[in-house]
Protein backbone atom coordinates (compact mmCIF):
# COMPACT_ATOMS: atom_id res chain seq x y z
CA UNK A 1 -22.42 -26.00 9.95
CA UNK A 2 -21.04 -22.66 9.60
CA UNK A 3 -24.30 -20.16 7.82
CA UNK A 4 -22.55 -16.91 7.67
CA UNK A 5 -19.43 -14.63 8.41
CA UNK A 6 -19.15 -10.72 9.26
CA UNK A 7 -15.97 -9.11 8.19
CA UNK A 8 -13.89 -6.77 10.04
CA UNK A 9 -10.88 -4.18 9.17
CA UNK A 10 -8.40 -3.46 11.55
CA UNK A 11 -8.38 0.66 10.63
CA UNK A 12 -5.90 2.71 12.81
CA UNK A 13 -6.72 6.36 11.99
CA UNK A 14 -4.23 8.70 14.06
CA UNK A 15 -3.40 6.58 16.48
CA UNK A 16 -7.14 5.37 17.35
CA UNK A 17 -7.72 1.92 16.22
CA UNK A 18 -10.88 0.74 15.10
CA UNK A 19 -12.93 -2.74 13.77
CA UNK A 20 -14.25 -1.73 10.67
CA UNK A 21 -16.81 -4.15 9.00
CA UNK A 22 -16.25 -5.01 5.29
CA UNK A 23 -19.13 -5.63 2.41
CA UNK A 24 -16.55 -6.27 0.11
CA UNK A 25 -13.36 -8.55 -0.08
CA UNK A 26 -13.04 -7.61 -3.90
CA UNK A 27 -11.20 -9.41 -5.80
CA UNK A 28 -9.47 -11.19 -2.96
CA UNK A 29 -10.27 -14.43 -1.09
CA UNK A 30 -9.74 -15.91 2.25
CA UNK A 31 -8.79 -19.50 3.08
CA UNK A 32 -9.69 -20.13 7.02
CA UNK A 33 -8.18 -23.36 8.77
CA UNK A 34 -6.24 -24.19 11.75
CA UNK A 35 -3.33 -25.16 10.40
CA UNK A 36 -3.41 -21.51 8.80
CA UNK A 37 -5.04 -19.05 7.10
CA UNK A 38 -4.47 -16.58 3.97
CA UNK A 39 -5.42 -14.38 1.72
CA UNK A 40 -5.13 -14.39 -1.72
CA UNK A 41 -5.76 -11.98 -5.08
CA UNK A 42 -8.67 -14.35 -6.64
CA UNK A 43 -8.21 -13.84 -10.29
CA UNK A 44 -4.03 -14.86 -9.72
CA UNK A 45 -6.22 -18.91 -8.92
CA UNK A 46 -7.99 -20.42 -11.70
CA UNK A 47 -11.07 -21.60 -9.92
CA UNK A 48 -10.84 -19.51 -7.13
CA UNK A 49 -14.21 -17.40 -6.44
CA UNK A 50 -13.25 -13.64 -5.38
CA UNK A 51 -15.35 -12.03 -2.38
CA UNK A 52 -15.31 -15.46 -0.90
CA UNK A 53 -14.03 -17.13 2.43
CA UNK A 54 -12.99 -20.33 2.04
CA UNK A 55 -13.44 -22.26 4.97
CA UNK A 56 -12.65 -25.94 6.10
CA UNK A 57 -13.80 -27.89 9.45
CA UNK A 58 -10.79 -28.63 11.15
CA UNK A 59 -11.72 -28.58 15.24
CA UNK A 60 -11.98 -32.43 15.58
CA UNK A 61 -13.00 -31.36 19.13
CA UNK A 62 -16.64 -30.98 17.80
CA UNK A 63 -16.89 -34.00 15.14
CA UNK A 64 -20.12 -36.44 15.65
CA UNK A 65 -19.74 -39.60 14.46
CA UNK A 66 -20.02 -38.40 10.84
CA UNK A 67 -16.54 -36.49 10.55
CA UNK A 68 -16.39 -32.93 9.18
CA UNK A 69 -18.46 -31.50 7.62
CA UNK A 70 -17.78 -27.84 7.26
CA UNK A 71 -15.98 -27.78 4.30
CA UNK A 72 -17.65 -24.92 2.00
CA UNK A 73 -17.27 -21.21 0.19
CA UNK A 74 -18.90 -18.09 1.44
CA UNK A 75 -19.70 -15.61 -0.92
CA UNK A 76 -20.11 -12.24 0.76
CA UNK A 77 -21.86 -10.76 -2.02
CA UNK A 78 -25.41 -12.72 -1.61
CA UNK A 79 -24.34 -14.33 1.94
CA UNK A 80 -24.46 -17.78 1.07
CA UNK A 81 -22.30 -20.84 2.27
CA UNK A 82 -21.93 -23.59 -0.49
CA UNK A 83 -20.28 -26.91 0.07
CA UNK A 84 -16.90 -26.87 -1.54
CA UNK A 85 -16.24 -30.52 -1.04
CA UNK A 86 -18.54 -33.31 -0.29
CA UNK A 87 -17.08 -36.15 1.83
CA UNK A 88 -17.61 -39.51 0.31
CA UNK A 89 -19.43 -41.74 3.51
CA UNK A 90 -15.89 -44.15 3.41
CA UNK A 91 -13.98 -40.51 3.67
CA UNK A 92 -15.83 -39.55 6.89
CA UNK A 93 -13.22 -40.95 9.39
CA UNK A 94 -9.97 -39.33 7.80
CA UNK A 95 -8.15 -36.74 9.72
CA UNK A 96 -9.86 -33.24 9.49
CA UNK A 97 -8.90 -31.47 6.14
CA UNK A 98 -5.99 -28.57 5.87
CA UNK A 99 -4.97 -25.76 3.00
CA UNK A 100 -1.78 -26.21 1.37
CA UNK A 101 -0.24 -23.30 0.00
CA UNK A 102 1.93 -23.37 -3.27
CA UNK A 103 5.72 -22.12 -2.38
CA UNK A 104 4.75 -18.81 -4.30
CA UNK A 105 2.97 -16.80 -2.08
C-alpha cells in the first residue's frame, strides 16, 4: 500500500536542469496509472480534490491473492493516502483498474 509521495519539478534555469521538489500542486491534480497518467486543473472536475495524486494499483506483477488494493487519493497538504475506492470481496479478481479520460482534455 502506497503511504506517501514526494514531488519533483523538472526546472531548467539557463541551461542547467534541476529536480525541484514541490509542497504544492495547487489547484491541480494528478491521476497515476499504467495505462497513463495526467494532470488536470481540479476545480474544471466536480469531485475532484486539488493538491491531490490520484493513484490506482495497476502492476498485477505484485497482486496477492486479494487483487489490488492501491486504489486511493493523496493529499499533499496533510500527507495522507485515503482509499478512493473500496473493492467489493466478489470484485477482487477483476483485471487491475485504469483512468479514462473524457475526449476534452
Amino acid at each position: 500500500m502506497t503511504i506517501k509521495f514526494v514531488v519533483y519539478k523538472l526546472v531548467d534555469f539557463c541551461g542547467d536542469p534541476h529536480w525541484t521538489e514541490l509542497n504544492s500542486l495547487g489547484n491541480d491534480a494528478l491521476f497515476l496509472g499504467d495505462n497513463h497518467s495526467i494532470s488536470v486543473v481540479a476545480s474544471d472536475f466536480v469531485g475532484c480534490q486539488p493538491n491531490s495524486i490520484y493513484l490506482c494499483d495497476d502492476c498485477d506483477d505484485f497482486y496477492d491473492h486479494g487483487g489490488p488494493n492501491d486504489i486511493g487519493v493523496f493529499n499533499l497538504q496533510d500527507g495522507c493516502v485515503r482509499r478512493h475506492y473500496t473493492l467489493a470481496h466478489s470484485q477482487r479478481l477483476m483485471p487491475p483498474p485504469i483512468w479514462i479520460s473524457p475526449t476534452f482534455l
